[in-house]
Protein backbone atom coordinates (compact mmCIF):
# COMPACT_ATOMS: atom_id res chain seq x y z
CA UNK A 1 0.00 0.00 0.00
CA UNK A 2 1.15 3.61 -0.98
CA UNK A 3 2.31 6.32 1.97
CA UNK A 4 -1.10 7.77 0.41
CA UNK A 5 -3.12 4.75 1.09
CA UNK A 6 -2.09 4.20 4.45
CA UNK A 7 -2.74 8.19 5.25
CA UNK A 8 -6.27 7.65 3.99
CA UNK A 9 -6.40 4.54 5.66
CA UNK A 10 -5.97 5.35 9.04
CA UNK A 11 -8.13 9.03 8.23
CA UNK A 12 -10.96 6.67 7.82
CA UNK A 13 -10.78 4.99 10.60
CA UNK A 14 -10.33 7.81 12.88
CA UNK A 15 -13.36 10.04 11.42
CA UNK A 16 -15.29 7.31 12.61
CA UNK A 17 -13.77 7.36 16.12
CA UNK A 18 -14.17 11.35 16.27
CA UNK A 19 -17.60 11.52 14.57
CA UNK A 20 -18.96 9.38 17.43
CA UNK A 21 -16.90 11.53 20.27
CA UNK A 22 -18.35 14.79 18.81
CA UNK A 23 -22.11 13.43 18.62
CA UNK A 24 -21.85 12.55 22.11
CA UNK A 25 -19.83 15.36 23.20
CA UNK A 26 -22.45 17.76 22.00
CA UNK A 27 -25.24 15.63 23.45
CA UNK A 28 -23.81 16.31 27.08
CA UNK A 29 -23.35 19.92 25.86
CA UNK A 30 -26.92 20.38 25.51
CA UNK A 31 -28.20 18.85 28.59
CA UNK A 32 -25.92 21.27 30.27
CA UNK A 33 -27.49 24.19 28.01
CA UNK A 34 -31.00 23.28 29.28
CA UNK A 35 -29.89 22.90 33.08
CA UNK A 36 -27.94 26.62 32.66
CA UNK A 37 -31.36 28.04 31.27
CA UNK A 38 -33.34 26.67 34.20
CA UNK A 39 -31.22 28.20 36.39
CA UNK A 40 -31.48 31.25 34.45
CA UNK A 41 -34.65 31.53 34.35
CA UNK A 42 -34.95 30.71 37.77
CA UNK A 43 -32.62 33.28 38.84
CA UNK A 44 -33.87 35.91 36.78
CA UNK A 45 -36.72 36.97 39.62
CA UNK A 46 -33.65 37.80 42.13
CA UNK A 47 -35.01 40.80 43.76
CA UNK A 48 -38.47 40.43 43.25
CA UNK A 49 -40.59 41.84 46.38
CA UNK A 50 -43.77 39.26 45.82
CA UNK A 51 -43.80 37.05 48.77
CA UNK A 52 -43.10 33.49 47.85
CA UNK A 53 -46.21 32.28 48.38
CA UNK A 54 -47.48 34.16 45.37
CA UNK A 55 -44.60 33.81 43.40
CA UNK A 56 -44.48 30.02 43.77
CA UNK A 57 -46.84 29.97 40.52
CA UNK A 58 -44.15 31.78 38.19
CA UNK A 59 -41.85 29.73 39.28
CA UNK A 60 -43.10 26.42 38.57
CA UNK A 61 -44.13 27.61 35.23
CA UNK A 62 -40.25 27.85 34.47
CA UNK A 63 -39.55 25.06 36.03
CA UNK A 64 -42.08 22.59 34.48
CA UNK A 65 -40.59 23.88 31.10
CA UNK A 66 -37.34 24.07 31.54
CA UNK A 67 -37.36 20.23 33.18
CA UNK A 68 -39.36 18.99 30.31
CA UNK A 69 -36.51 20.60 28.05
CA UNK A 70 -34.23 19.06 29.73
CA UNK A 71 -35.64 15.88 29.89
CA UNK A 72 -36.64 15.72 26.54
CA UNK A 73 -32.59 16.65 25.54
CA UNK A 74 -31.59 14.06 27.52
CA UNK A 75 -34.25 11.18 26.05
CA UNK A 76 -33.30 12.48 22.66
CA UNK A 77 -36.92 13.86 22.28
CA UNK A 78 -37.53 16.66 19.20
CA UNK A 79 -40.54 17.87 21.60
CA UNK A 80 -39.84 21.26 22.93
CA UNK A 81 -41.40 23.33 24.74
CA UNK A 82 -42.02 26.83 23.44
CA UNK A 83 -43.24 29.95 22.66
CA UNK A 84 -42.10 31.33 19.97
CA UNK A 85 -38.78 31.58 18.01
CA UNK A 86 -37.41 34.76 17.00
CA UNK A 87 -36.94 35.48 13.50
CA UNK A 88 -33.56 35.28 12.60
CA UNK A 89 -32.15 34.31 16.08
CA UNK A 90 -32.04 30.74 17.47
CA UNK A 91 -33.51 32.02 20.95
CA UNK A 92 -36.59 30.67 22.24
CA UNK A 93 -39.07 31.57 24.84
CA UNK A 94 -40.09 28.85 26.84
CA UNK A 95 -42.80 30.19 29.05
CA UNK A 96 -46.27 32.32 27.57
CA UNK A 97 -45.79 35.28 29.77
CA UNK A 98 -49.46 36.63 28.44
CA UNK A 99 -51.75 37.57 31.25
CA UNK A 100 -54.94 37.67 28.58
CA UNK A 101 -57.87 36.62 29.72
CA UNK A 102 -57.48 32.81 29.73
CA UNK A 103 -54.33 32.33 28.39
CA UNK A 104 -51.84 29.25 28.01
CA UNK A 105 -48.91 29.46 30.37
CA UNK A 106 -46.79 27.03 28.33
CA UNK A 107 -46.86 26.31 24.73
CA UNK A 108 -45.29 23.07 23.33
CA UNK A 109 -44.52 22.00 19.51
CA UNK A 110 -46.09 18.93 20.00
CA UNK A 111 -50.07 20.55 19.85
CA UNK A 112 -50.83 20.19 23.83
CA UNK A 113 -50.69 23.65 26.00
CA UNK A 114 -50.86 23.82 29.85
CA UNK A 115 -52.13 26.14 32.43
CA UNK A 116 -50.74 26.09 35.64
CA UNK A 117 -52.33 26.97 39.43
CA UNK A 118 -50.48 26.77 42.65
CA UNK A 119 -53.12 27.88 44.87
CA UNK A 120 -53.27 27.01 48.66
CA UNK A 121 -55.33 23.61 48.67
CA UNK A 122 -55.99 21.14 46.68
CA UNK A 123 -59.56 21.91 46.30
CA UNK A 124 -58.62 25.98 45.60
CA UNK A 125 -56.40 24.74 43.12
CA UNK A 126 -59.08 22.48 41.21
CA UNK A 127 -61.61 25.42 41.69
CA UNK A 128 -59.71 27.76 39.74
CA UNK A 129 -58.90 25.56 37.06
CA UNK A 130 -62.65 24.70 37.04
CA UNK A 131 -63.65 28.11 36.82
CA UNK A 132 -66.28 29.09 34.02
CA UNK A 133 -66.70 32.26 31.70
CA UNK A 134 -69.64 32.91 33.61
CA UNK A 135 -67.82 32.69 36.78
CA UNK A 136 -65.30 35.08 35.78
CA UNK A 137 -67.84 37.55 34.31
CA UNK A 138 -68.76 38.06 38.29
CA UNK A 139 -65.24 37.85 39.31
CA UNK A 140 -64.63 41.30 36.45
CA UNK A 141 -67.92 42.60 37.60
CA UNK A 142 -66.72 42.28 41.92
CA UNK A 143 -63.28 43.76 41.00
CA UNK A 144 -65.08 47.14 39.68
CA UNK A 145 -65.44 46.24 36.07
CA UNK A 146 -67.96 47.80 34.21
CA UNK A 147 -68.82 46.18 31.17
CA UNK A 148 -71.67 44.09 30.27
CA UNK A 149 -72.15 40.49 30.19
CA UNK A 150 -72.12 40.85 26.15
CA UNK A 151 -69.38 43.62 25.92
CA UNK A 152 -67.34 41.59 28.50
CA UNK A 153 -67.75 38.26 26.48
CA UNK A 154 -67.36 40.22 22.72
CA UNK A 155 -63.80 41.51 23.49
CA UNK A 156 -62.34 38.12 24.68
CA UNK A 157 -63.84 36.64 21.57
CA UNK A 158 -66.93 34.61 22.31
CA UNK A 159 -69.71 34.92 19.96
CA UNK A 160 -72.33 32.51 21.11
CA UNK A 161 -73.21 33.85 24.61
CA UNK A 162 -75.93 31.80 25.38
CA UNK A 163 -73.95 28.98 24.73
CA UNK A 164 -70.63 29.12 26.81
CA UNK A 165 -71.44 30.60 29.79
CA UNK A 166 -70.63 27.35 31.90
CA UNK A 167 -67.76 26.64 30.02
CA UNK A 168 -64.73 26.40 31.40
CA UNK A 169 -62.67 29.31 30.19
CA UNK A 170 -59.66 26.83 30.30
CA UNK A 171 -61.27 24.79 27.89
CA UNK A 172 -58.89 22.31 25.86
CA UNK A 173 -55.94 23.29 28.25
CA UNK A 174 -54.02 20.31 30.81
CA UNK A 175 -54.39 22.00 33.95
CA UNK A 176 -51.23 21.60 36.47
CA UNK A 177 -51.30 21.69 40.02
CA UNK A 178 -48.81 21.01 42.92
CA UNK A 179 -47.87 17.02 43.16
CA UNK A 180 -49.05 16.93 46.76
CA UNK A 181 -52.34 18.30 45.85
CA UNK A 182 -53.27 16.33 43.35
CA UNK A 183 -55.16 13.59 45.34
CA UNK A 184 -57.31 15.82 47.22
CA UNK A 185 -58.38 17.72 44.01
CA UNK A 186 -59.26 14.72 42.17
CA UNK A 187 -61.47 13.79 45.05
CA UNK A 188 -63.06 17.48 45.16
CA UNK A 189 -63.93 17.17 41.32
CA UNK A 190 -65.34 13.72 41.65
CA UNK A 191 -67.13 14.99 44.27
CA UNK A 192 -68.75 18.53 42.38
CA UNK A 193 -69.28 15.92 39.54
CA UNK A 194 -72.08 14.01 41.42
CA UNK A 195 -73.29 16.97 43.26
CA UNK A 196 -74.33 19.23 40.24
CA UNK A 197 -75.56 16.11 38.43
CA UNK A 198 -78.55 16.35 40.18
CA UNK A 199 -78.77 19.50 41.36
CA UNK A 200 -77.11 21.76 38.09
CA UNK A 201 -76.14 19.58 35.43
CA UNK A 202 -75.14 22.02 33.36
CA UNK A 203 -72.29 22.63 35.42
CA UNK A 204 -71.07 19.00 35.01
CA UNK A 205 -69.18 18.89 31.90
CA UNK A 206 -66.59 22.42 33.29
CA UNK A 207 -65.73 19.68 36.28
CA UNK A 208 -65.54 16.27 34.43
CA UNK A 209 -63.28 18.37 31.68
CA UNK A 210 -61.12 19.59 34.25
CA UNK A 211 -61.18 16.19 35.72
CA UNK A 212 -59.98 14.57 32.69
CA UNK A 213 -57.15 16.91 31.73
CA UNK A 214 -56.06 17.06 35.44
CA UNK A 215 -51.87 16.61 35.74
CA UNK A 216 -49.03 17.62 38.01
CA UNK A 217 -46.22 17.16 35.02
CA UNK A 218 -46.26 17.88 31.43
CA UNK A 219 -45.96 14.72 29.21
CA UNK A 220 -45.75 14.30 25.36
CA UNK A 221 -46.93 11.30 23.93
CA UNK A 222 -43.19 9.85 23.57
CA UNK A 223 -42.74 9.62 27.33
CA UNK A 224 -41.24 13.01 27.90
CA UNK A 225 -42.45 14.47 31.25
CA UNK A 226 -41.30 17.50 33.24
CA UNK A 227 -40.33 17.14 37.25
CA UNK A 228 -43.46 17.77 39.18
CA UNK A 229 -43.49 20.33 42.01
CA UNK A 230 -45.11 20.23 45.25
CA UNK A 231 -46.31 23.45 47.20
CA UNK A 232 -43.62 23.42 49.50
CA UNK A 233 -41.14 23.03 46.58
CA UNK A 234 -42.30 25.68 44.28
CA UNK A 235 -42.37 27.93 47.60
CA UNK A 236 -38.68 26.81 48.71
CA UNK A 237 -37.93 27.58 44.95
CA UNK A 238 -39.19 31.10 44.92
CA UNK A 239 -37.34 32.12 47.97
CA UNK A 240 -34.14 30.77 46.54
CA UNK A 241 -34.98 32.59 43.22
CA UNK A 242 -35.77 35.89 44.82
CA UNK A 243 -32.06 35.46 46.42
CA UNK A 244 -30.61 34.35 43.06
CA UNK A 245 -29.71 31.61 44.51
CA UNK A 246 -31.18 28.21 42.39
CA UNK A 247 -28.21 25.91 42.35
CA UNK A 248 -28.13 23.24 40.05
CA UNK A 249 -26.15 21.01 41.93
CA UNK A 250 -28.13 21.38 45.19
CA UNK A 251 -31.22 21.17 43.23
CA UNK A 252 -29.52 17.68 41.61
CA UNK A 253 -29.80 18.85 37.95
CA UNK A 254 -26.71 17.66 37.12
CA UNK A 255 -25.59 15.16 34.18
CA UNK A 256 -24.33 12.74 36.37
CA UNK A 257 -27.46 12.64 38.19
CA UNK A 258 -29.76 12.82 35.14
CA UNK A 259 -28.58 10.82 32.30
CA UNK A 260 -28.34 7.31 32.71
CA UNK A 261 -26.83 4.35 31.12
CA UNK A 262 -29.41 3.41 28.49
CA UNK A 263 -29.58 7.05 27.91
CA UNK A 264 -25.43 7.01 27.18
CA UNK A 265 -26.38 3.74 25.12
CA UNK A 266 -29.04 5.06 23.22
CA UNK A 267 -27.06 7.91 22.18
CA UNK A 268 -24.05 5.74 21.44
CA UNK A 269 -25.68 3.91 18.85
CA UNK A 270 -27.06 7.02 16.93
CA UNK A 271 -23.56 8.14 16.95
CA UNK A 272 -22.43 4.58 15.78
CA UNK A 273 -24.74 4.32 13.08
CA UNK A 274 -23.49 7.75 11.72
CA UNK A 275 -20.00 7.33 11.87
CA UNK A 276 -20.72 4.11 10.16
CA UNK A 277 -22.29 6.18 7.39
CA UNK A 278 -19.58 8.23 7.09
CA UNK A 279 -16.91 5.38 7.17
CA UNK A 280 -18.97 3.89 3.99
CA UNK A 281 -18.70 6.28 2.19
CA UNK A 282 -14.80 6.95 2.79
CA UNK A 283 -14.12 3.18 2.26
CA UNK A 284 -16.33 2.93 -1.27
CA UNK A 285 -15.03 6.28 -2.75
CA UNK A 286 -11.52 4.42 -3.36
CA UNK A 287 -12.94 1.30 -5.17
CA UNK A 288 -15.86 3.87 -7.02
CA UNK A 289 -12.90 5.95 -8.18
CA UNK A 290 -11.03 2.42 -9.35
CA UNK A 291 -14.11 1.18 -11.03
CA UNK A 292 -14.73 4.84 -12.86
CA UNK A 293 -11.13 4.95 -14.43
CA UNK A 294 -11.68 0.83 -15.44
CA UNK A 295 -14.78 2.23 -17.20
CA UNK A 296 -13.14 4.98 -19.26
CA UNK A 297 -10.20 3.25 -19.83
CA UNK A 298 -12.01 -0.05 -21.38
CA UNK A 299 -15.70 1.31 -22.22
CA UNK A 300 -17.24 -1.28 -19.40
CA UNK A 301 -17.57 -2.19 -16.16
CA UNK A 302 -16.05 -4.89 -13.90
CA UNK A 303 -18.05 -7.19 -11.81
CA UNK A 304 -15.67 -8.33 -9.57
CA UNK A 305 -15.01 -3.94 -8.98
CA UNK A 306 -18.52 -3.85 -7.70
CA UNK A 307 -18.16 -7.03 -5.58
CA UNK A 308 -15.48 -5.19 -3.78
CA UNK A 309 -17.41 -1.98 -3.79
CA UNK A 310 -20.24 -4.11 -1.67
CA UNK A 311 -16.98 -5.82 0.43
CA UNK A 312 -15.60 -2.34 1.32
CA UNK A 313 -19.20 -0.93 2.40
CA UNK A 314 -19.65 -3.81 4.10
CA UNK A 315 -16.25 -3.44 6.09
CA UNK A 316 -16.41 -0.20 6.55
CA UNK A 317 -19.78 0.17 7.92
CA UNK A 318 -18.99 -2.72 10.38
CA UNK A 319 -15.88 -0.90 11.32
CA UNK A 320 -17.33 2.01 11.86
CA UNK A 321 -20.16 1.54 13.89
CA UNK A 322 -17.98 -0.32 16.39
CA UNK A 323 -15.52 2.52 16.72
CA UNK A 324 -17.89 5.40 16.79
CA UNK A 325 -20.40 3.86 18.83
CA UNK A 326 -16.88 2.83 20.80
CA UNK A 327 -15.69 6.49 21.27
CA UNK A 328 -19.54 7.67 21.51
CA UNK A 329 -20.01 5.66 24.54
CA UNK A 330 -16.57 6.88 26.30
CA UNK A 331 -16.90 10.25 25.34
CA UNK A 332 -20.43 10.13 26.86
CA UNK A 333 -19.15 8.76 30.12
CA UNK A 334 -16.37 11.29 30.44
CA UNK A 335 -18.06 14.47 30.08
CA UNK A 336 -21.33 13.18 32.24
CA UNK A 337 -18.75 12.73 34.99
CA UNK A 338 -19.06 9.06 35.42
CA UNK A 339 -15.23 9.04 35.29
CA UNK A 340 -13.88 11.81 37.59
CA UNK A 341 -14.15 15.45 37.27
CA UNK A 342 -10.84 15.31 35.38
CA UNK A 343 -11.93 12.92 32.54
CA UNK A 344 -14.74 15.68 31.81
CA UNK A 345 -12.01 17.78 30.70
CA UNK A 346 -10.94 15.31 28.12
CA UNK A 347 -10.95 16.51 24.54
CA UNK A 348 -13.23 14.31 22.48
CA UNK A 349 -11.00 14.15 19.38
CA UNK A 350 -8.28 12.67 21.91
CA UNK A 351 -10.98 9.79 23.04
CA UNK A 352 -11.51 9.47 19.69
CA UNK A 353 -7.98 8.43 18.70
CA UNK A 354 -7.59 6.80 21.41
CA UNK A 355 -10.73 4.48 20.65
CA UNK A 356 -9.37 3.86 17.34
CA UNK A 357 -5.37 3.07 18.19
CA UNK A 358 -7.07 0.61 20.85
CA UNK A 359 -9.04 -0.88 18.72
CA UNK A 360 -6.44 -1.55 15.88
CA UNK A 361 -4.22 -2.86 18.68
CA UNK A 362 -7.33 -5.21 19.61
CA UNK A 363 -7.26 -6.14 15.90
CA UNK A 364 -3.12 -6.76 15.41
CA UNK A 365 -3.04 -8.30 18.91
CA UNK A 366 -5.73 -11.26 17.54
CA UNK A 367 -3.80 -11.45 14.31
CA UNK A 368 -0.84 -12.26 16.40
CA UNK A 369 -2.11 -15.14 18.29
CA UNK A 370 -3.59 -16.88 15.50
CA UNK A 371 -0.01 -16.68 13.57
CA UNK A 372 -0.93 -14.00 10.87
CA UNK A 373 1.11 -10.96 12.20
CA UNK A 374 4.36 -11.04 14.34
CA UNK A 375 4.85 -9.46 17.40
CA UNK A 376 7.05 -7.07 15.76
CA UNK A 377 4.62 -6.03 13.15
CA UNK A 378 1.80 -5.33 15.52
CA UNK A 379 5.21 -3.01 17.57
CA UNK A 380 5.96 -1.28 14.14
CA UNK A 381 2.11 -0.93 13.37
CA UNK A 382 1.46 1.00 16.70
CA UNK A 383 4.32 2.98 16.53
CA UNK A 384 3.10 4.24 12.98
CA UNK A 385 -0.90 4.50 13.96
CA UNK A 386 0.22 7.10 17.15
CA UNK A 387 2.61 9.44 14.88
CA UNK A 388 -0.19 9.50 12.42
CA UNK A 389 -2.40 10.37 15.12
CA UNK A 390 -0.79 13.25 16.37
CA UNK A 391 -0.66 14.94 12.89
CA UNK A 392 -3.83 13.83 12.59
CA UNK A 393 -4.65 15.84 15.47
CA UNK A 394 -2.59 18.53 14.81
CA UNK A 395 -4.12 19.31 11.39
CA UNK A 396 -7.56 18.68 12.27
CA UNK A 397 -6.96 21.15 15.30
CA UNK A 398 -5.34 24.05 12.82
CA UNK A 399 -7.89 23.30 9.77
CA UNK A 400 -10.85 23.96 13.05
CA UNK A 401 -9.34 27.48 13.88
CA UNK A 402 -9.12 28.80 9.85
CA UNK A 403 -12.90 26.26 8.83
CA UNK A 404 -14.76 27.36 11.46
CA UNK A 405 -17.34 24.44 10.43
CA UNK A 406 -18.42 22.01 12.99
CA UNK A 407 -16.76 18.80 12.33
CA UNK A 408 -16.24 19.27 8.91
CA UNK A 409 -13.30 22.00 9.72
CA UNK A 410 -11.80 19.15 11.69
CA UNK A 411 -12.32 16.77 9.31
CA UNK A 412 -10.68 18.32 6.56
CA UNK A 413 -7.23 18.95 8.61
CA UNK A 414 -7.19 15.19 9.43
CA UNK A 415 -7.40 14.23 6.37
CA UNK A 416 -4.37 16.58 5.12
CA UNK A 417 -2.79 15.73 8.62
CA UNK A 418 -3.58 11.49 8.33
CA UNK A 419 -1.67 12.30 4.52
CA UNK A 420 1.23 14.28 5.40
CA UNK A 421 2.24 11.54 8.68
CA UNK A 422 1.91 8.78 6.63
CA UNK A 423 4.60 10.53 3.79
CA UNK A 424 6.74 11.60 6.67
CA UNK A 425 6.59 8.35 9.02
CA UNK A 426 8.39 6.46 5.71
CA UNK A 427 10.68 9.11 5.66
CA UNK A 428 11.75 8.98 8.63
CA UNK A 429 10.93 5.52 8.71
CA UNK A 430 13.88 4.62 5.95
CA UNK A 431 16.31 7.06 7.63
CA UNK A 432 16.12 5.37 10.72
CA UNK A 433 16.80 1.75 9.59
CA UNK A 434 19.90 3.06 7.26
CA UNK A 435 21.41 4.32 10.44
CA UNK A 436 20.69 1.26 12.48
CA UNK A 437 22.02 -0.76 9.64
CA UNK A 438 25.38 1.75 9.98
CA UNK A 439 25.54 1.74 12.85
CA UNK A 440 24.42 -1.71 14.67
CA UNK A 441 22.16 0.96 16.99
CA UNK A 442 18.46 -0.68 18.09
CA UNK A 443 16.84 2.74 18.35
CA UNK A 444 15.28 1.39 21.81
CA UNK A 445 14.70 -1.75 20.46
CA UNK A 446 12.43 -0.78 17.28
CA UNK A 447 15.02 -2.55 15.01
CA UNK A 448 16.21 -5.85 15.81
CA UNK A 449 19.60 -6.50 15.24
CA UNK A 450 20.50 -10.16 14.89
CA UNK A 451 23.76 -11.74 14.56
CA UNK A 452 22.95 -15.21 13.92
CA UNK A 453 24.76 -16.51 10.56
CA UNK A 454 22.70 -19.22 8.73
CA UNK A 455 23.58 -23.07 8.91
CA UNK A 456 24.08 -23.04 5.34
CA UNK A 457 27.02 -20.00 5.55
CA UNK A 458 28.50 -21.67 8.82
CA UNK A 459 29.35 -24.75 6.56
CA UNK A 460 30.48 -22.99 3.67
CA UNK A 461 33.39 -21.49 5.45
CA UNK A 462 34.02 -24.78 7.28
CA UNK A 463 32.66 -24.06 11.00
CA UNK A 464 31.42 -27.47 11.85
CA UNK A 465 27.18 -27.33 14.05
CA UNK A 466 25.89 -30.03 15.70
CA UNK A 467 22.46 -30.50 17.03
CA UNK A 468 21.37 -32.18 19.92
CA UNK A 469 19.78 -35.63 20.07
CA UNK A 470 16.42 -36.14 19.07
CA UNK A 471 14.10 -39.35 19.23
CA UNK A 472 12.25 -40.44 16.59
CA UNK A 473 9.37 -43.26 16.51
CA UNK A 474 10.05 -45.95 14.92
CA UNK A 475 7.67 -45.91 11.50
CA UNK A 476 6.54 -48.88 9.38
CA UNK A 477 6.86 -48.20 5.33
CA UNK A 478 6.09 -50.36 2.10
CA UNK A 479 8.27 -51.91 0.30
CA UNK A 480 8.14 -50.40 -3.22
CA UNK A 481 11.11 -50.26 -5.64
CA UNK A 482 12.26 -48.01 -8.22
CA UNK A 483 13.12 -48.78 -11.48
CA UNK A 484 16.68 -48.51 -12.63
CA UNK A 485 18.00 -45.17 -14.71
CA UNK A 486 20.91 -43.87 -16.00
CA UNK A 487 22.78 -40.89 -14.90
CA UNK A 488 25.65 -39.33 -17.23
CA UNK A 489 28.87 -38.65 -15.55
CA UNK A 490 29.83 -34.91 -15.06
CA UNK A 491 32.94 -32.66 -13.91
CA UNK A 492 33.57 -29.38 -12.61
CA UNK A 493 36.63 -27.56 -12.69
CA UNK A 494 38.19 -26.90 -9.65
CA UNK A 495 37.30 -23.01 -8.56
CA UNK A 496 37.55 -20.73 -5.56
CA UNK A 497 34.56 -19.45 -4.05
CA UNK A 498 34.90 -16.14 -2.01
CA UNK A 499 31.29 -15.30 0.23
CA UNK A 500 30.99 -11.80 1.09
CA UNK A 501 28.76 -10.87 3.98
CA UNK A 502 27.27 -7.41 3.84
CA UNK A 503 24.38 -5.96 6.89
CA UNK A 504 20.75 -5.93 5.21
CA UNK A 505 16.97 -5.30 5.84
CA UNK A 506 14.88 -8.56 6.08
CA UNK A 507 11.68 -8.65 7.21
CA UNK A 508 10.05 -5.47 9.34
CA UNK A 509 12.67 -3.81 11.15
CA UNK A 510 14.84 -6.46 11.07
CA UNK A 511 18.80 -5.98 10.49
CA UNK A 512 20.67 -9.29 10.09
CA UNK A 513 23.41 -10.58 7.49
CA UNK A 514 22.57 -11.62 3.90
């Protein structure tokens, strides 16, 4: 194989190793960017003068956002949480801050919106989100308001007035209340269900709606949910927030705490199925290119090229997957802090190289002890795959600072880096074993120098070997016989044979006599 084939080589099998380290890398990333924001958001009512127990509502709307976010990062959801995106900028704001008259607190992108009450009971929290339009005509009406019944209805939008006056002006919303209160307002509905039955029955259908859309979490329909609250909590919450003083850590929103290992797993094998992609393509683009140039040069194609275009895909995806989903999984581990505060500090192009020399070692190390490879080829193999590493890593790092494209910046400095180590590892490969052969220097044992003369050359020059007693078995043969033939008799003159012994190369980083 060519300095340039090896280069290329060893640059696919490391893309693979660092396209699963970045996929994984970034997932961390985000799960920290959604446990920042709660904290943000959290923190951004430090010194507000509301008392806490009025606050605690605000509060939990964040929070019941932000920990669905989170969770739904971590799960590898695409259901968000929302309100609305800002044209041209990638900022999003997560919590309806609209105090119209029966507005949604949170939006989501998945069609379900949620209105939240943290009142003082369970049965004042059902109550208000059981409240009808009627209800909070009288409520206007108490609090000095002044319009009609008609006017008040017209300018929140309702048409039909005859018609929705007992509907709940929450209609179509999930309703969220405190965790602890939940039981007790369940009861209290159940329990205004089969009073006004009997007694107003058009008042049944606010309660049994409420009822039904009743919840102390957001959930999406893929198993996302937020963190539910209790009273106490979202109270303890708002006095923290009012300090500025919502810790993540004490609050255990951490990654170690909140992503799992099925969640690292999960993740692993997205990364592993994309860094298998990748790896196809890089190990079919050599034999596509062959069969392209066969085509041209003989106006047809090959059959046995496009066997070993299926072969190479078929390698290379295998590959592939196992070292990005390899590097994926370590990566993961690393920067959730499974491994030590220090490992999250770990660069995830370095655990990417890393999974790839280790697994090549793997590789060598089997071909060893089945008889395929020597020792001393897996040595020489390992020594090459780590200097073509480090320009690997080089290059990728420089090509990153002037391509400021994720990955792809990185990618293409490999590449040249993976090229130039392989030309200059020969280089300086061949320099090396001319001065060893000089010399008679090991260079710390990467060149073997052996001394042994053959049996053959001992004899020539008249130095006399023995070798030490064997036993053989004693074997049973055939008789046969050979027929008889004549030889012709032959001379040859009498001459004198010189042997000249000179230091060589044989075999990988050998230096013997020849």
């Amino acid at each position: 194989m060519s300095d340039f084939g090896k280069g290329y080589k060893f640059f696919e099998s490391n893309s693979a190793g660092f396209v699963g380290a970045n996929y994984t890398a970034g997932y961390v990333a985000d799960v920290e960017n959604e446990i920042d924001k709660i904290v943000k958001d959290l923190n951004s009512f430090e010194g507000f003068k509301t008392a806490s127990e009025k606050l605690k509502g605000d509060i939990a709307e964040f929070w019941h956002a932000g920990t669905f976010n989170l969770n739904s990062v971590i799960q590898g959801s695409k259901n968000r949480v929302y309100k609305a995106v800002v044209e041209g900028s990638k900022n999003r704001a997560w919590v309806d801050r609209s105090h119209d008259f029966a507005s949604t607190d949170i939006s989501t992108n998945f069609g379900d919106n949620y209105g939240l009450k943290f009142y003082s009971s369970g049965q004042a929290s059902a109550k208000a989100q059981a409240v009808s339009v009627f209800q909070r005509f009288n409520e206007y009406r108490s609090g000095g308001g002044s319009d009609s019944l008609e006017t008040f209805l017209l300018k929140r939008g309702y048409n039909e007035i005859d018609k929705i006056l007992n509907d709940p002006i929450y209609a179509g919303q999930i309703r969220i209340i405190p965790r602890d209160q939940l039981e007790e307002a369940v009861s209290w509905l159940q329990k205004m269900i089969n009073t006004e039955s009997t007694r107003r029955p058009e008042q049944v259908q606010r309660y049994r709606e409420t009822l039904e859309l009743l919840t102390d979490r957001l959930k999406s329909s893929d198993g996302v949910e937020s963190i539910p609250l209790s009273k106490q909590e979202a109270e303890s919450l708002a006095t923290l927030a009012k300090e500025g003083k919502v810790d993540s850590e004490k609050l255990g929103l951490t990654p170690t705490e909140l992503i799992h290992f099925k969640n690292i797993l999960k993740q692993s094998f997205k990364a592993g199925m994309t860094a298998a992609t990748i790896s196809v393509m890089l190990k079919i683009a050599p034999e596509v290119y062959k069969a392209i140039s066969y085509l041209i040069k003989n106006g047809e194609l090959d059959e046995k090229q496009f066997q070993k275009i299926g072969f190479a895909a078929l390698s290379g995806g295998s590959e592939g997957f196992v070292r990005g989903t390899i590097s994926a999984a370590l990566t993961a581990s690393c920067k959730a802090g499974f491994l030590g505060e220090t490992a999250k500090m770990i660069d995830p192009t370095i655990i990417g190289t890393f999974t790839v020399l280790t697994v090549n070692v793997i590789k060598n190390a089997f071909l060893v002890s089945i008889g395929k490879k020597q020792t001393r080829d897996l040595t020489e193999e390992l020594v090459r795959d780590i200097y073509i590493s480090t320009c690997s890593l080089i290059g990728g790092g420089v090509s990153q600072c002037v391509i400021e494209i994720p990955v792809f910046g990185y990618l293409i400095g490999s590449f040249l880096g993976s090229i130039f180590g392989s030309f200059t590892y020969n280089i300086g490969q061949k320099a090396v074993i001319s001065f060893c052969v000089d010399s008679g220097f090991t260079l710390f044992g990467l060149v073997t120098q052996d001394y042994t003369l053959p049996r053959e050359l001992l004899e020539e020059i008249g130095i006399e070997t023995f070798d030490y007693e064997t036993f053989d078995i004693d074997t049973f043969e055939v008789n046969s016989f050979d027929f008889d033939t004549f030889d012709t008799d032959g001379f040859k003159p009498d001459t004198l044979n010189i042997t000249f012994l000179r230091r060589g190369v044989i075999g990988v980083s050998t230096v013997a006599y020849v």
